[in-house]
N, C-alpha and C. Protein backbone atom coordinates (compact mmCIF):
# COMPACT_ATOMS: atom_id res chain seq x y z
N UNK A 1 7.76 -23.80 -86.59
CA UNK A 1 7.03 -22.87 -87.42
C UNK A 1 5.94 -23.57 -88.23
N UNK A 2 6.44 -24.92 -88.84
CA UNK A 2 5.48 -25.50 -89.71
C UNK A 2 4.23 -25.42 -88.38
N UNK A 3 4.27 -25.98 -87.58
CA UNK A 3 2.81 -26.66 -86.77
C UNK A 3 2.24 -25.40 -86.65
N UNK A 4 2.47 -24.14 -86.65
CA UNK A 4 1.50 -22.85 -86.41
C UNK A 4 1.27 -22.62 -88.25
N UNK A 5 2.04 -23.32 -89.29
CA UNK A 5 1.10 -23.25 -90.63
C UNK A 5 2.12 -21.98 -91.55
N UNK A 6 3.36 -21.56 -90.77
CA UNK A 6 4.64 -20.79 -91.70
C UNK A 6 5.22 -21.45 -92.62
N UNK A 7 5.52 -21.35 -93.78
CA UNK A 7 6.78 -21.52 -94.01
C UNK A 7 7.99 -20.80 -94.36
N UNK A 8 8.92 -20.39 -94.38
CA UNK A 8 9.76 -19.57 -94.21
C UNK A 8 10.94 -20.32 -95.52
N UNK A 9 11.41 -18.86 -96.37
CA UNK A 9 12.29 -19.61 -97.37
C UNK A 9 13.22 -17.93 -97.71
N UNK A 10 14.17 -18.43 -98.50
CA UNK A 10 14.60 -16.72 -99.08
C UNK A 10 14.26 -17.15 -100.44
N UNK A 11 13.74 -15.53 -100.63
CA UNK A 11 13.51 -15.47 -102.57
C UNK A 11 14.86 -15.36 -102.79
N UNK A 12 15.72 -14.66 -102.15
CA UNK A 12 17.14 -14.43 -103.23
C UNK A 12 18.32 -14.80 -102.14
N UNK A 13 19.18 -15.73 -102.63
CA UNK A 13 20.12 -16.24 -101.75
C UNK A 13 21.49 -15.53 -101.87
N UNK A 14 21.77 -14.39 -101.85
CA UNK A 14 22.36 -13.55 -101.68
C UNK A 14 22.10 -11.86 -101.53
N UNK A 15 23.07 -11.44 -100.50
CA UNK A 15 22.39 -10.11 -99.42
C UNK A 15 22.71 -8.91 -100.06
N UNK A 16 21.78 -8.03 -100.31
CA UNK A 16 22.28 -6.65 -100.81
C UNK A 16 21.56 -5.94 -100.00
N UNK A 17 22.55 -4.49 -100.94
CA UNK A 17 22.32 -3.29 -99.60
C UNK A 17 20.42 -2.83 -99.26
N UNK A 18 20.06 -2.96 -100.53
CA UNK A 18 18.18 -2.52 -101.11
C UNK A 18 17.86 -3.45 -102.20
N UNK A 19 16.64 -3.39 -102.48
CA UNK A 19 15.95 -3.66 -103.31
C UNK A 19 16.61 -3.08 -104.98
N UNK A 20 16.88 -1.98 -104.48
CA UNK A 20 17.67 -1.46 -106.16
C UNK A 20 19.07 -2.58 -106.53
N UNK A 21 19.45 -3.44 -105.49
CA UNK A 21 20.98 -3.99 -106.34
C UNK A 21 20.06 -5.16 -106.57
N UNK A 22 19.24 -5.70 -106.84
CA UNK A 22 18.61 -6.68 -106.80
C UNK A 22 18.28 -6.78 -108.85
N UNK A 23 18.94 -8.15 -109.09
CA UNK A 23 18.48 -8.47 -110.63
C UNK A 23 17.55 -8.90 -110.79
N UNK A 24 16.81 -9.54 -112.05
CA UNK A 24 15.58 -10.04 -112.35
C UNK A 24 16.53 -12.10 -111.99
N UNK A 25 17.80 -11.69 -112.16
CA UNK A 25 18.29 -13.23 -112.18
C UNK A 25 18.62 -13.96 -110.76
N UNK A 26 18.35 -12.89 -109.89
CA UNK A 26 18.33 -13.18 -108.78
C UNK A 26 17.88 -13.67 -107.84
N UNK A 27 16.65 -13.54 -108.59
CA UNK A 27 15.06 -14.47 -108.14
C UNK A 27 15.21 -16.07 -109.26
N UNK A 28 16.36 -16.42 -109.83
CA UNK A 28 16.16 -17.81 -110.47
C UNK A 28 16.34 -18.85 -109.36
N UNK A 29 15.66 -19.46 -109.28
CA UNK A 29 14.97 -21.04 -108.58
C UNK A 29 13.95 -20.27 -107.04
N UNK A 30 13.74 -19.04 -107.80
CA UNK A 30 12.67 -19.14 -106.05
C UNK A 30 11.31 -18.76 -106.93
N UNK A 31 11.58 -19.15 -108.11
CA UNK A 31 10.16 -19.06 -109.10
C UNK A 31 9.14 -20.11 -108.60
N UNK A 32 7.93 -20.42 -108.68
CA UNK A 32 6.71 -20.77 -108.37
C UNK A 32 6.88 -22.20 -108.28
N UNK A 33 7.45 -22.66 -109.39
CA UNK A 33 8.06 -24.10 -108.87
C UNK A 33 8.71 -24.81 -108.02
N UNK A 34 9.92 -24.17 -107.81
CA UNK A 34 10.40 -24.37 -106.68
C UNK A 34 10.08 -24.18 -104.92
N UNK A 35 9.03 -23.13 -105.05
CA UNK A 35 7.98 -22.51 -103.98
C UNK A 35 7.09 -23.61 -103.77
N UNK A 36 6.73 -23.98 -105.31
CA UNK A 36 5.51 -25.18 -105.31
C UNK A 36 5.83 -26.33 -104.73
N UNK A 37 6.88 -27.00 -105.09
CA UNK A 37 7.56 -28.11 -104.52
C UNK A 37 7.99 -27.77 -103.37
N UNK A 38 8.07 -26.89 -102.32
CA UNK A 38 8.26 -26.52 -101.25
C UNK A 38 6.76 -26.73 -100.46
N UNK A 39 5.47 -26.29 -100.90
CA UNK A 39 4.50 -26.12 -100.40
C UNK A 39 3.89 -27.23 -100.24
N UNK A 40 4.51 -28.26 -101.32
CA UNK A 40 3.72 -29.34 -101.45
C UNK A 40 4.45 -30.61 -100.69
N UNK A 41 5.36 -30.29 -100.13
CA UNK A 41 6.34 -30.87 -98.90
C UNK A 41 6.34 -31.07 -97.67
N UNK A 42 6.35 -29.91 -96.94
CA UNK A 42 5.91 -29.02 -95.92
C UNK A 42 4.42 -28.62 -95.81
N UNK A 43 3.95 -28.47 -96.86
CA UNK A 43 2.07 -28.25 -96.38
C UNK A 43 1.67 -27.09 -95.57
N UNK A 44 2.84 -26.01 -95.58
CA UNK A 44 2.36 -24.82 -94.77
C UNK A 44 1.06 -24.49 -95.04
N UNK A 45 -0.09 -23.74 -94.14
CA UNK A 45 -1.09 -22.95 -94.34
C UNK A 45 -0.55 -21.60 -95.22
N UNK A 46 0.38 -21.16 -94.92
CA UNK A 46 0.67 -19.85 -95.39
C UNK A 46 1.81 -19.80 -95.91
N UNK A 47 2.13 -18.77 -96.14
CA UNK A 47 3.58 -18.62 -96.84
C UNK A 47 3.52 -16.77 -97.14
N UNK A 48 4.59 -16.00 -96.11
CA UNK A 48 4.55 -15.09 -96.26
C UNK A 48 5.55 -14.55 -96.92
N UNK A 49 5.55 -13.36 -97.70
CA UNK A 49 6.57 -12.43 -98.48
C UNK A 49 6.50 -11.52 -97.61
N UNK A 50 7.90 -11.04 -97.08
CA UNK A 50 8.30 -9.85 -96.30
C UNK A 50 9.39 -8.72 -97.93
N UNK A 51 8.15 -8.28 -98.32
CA UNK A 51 7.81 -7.11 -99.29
C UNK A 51 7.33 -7.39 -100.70
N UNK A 52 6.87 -6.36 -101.51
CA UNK A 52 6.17 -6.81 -102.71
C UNK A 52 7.46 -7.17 -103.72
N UNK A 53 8.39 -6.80 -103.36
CA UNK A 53 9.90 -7.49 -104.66
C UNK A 53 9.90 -8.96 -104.11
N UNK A 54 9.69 -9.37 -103.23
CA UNK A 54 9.78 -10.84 -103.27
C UNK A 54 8.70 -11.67 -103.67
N UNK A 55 7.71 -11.43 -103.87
CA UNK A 55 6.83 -12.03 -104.52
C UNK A 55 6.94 -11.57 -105.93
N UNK A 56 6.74 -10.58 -106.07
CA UNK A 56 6.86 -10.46 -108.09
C UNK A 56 8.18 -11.08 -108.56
N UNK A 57 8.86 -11.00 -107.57
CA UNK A 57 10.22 -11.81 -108.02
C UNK A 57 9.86 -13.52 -108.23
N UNK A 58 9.66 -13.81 -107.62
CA UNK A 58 8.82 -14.68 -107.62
C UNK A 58 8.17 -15.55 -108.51
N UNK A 59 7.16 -14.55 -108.77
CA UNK A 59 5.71 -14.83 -109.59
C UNK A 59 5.78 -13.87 -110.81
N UNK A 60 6.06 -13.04 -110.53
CA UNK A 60 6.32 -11.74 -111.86
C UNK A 60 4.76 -10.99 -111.49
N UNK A 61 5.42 -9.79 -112.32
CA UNK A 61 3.56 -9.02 -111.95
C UNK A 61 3.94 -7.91 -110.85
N UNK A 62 2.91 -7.57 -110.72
CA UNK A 62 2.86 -6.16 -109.43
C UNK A 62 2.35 -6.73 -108.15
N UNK A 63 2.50 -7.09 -107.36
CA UNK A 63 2.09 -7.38 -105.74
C UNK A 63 1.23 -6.71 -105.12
N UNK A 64 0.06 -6.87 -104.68
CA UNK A 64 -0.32 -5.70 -103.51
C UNK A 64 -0.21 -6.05 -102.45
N UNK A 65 -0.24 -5.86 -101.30
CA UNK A 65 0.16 -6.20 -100.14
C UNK A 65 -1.36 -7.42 -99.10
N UNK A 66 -1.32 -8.22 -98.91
CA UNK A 66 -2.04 -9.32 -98.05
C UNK A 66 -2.31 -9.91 -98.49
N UNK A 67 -3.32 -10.65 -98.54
CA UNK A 67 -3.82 -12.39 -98.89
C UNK A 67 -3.69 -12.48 -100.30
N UNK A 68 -3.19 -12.91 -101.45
CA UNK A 68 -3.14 -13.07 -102.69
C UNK A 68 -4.09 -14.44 -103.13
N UNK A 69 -4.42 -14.06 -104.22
CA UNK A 69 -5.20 -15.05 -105.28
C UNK A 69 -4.55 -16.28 -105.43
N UNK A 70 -3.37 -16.24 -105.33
CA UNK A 70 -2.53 -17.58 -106.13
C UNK A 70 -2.53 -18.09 -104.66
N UNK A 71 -2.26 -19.89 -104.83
CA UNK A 71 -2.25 -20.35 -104.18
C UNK A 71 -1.19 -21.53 -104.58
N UNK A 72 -0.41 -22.54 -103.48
CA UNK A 72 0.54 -22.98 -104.12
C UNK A 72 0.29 -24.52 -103.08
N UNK A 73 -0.05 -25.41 -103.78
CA UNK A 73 -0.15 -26.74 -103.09
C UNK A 73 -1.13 -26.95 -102.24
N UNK A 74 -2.43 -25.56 -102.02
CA UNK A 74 -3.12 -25.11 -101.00
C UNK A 74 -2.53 -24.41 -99.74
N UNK A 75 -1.47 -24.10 -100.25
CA UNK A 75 -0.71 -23.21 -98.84
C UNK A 75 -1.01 -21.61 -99.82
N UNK A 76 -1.52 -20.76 -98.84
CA UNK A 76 -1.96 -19.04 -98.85
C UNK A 76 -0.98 -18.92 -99.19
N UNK A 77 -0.74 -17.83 -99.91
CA UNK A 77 0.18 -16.42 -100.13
C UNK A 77 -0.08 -15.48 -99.87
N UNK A 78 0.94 -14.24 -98.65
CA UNK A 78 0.66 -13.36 -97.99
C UNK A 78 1.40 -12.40 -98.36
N UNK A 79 1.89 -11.43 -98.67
CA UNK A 79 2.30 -10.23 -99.11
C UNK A 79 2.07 -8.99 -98.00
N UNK A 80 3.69 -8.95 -97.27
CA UNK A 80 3.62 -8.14 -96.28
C UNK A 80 4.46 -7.10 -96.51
N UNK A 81 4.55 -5.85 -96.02
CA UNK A 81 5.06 -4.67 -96.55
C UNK A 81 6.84 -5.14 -95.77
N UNK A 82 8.07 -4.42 -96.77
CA UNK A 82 9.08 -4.34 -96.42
C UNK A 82 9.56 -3.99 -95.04
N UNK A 83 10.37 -5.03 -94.61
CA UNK A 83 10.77 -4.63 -93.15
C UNK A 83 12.47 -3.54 -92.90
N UNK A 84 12.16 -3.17 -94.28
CA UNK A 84 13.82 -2.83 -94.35
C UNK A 84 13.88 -1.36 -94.19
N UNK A 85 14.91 -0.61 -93.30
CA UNK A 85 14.93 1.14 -93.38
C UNK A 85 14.87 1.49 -94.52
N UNK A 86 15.20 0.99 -96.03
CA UNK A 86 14.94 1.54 -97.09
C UNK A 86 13.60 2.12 -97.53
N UNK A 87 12.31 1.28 -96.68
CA UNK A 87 10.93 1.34 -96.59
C UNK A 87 10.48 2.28 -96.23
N UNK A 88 11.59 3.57 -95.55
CA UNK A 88 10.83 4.15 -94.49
C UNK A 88 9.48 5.20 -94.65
N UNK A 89 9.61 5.06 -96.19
CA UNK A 89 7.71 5.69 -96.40
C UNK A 89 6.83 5.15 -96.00
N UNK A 90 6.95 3.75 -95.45
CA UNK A 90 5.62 3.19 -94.61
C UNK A 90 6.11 3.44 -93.60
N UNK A 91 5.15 4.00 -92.71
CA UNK A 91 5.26 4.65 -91.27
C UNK A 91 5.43 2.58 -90.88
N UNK A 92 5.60 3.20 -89.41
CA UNK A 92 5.58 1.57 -88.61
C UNK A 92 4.53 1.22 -88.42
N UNK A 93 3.58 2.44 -87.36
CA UNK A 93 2.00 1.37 -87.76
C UNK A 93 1.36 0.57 -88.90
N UNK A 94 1.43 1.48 -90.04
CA UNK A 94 1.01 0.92 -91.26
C UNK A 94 1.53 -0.67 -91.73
N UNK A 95 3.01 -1.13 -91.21
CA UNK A 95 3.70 -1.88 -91.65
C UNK A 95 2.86 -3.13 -90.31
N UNK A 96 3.04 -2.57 -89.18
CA UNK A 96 2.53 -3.51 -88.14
C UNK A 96 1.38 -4.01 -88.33
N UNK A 97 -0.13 -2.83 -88.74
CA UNK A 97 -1.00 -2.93 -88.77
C UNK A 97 -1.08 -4.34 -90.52
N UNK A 98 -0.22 -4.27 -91.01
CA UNK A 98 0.14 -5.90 -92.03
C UNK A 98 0.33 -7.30 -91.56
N UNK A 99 1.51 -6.79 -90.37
CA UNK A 99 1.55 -7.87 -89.49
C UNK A 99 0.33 -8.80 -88.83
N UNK A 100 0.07 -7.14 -88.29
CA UNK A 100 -1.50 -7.80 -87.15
C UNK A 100 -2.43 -8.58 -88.30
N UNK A 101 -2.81 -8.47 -89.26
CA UNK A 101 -3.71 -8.43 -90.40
C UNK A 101 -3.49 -10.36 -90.42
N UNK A 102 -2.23 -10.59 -90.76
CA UNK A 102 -1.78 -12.01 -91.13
C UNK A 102 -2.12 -12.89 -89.87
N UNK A 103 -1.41 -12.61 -88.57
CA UNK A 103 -1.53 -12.98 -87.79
C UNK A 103 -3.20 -13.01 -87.14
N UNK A 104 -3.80 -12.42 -87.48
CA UNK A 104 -5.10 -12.76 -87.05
C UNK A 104 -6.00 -14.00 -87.95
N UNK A 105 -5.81 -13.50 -88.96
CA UNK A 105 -6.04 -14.72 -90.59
C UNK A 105 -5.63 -16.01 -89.62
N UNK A 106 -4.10 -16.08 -89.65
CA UNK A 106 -3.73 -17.49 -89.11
C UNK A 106 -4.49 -17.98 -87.75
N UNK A 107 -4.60 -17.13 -86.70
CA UNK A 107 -5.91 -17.23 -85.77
C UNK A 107 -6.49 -18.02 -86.16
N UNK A 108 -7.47 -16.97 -87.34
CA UNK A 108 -8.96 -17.48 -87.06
C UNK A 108 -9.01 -18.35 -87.99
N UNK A 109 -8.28 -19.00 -88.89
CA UNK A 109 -8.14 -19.91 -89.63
C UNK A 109 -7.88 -21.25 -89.01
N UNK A 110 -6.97 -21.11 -87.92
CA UNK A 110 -6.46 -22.25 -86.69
C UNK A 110 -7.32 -22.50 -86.18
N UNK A 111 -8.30 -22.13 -85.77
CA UNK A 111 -9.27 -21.94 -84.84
C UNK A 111 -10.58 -22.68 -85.51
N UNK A 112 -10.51 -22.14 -86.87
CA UNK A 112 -11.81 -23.03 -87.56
C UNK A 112 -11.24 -24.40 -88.09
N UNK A 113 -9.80 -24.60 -88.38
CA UNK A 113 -9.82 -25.99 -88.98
C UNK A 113 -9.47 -27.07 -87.51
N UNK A 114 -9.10 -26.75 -86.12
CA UNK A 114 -8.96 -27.10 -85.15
C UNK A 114 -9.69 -26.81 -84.15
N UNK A 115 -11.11 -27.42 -83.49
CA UNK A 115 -11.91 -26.76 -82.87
C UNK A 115 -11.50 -27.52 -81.69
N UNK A 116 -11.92 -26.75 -80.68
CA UNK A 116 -11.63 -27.44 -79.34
C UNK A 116 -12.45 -28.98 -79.17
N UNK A 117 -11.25 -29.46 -78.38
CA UNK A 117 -11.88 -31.05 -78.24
C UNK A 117 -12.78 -31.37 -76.64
C-alpha cells in the first residue's frame, strides 16, 4: 500500500454498531500526533478517512468530504464519505463518485512526481 502512497490506520480501536456509540474518548491517541508520527515514518502521499467522524475525531472540527487543508508530515488528507449501511442517505454513486475523485488525485499525482523513464 505504502509504494502506491496509502496509509491505512484505525481512528478508534474498538468496533461499534454506528457512529452514535462512538465517544469523544475514543478517538484518544489517533489525535494528530500520533497520525503525525505515523506520516512522518511511513511518508504516505495520502492518508484517507473512510467518513467525516474519523477525521473530526481526529482533528476536531466539522469535515467536508475530499482533499483537506491540513497536512501531516507532507502526506494529504482525504475525507471520504462513510462506507457503512448506517450511511444509507448517500446513494452509492455519490459515495463511489468520492472514491473515483481520490483515486484519480493519486493518478495524476503519481504520474507527475514519477515520469516515465
Amino acid at each position: 500500500m505504502l509504494e502506491l502512497g496509502y496509509g491505512l490506520t484505525n481512528a478508534v480501536a474498538r468496533t461499534t454498531r454506528g457512529v452514535g456509540d462512538l465517544r469523544r474518548s475514543d478517538f484518544a491517541g489517533a489525535d494528530d500526533e500520533r497520525l503525525g508520527r505515523i506520516a512522518e515514518e511511513l511518508r504516505p502521499r495520502f492518508l484517507a478517512f473512510v467518513g467525516k467522524t474519523a477525521y473530526s475525531g481526529a482533528f476536531g472540527g466539522r469535515a467536508e468530504l475530499g482533499l483537506q487543508g491540513t497536512r501531516l508530515a507532507g502526506t494529504q488528507l482525504f475525507v471520504l464519505p462513510s462506507t457503512s449501511p448506517a450511511n444509507a442517505a448517500v446513494p452509492r454513486p455519490e459515495r463511489l463518485r468520492w472514491f473515483t475523485a481520490l483515486a484519480a488525485i493519486v493518478d495524476r499525482r503519481a504520474f507527475s512526481h514519477h515520469p516515465a523513464e
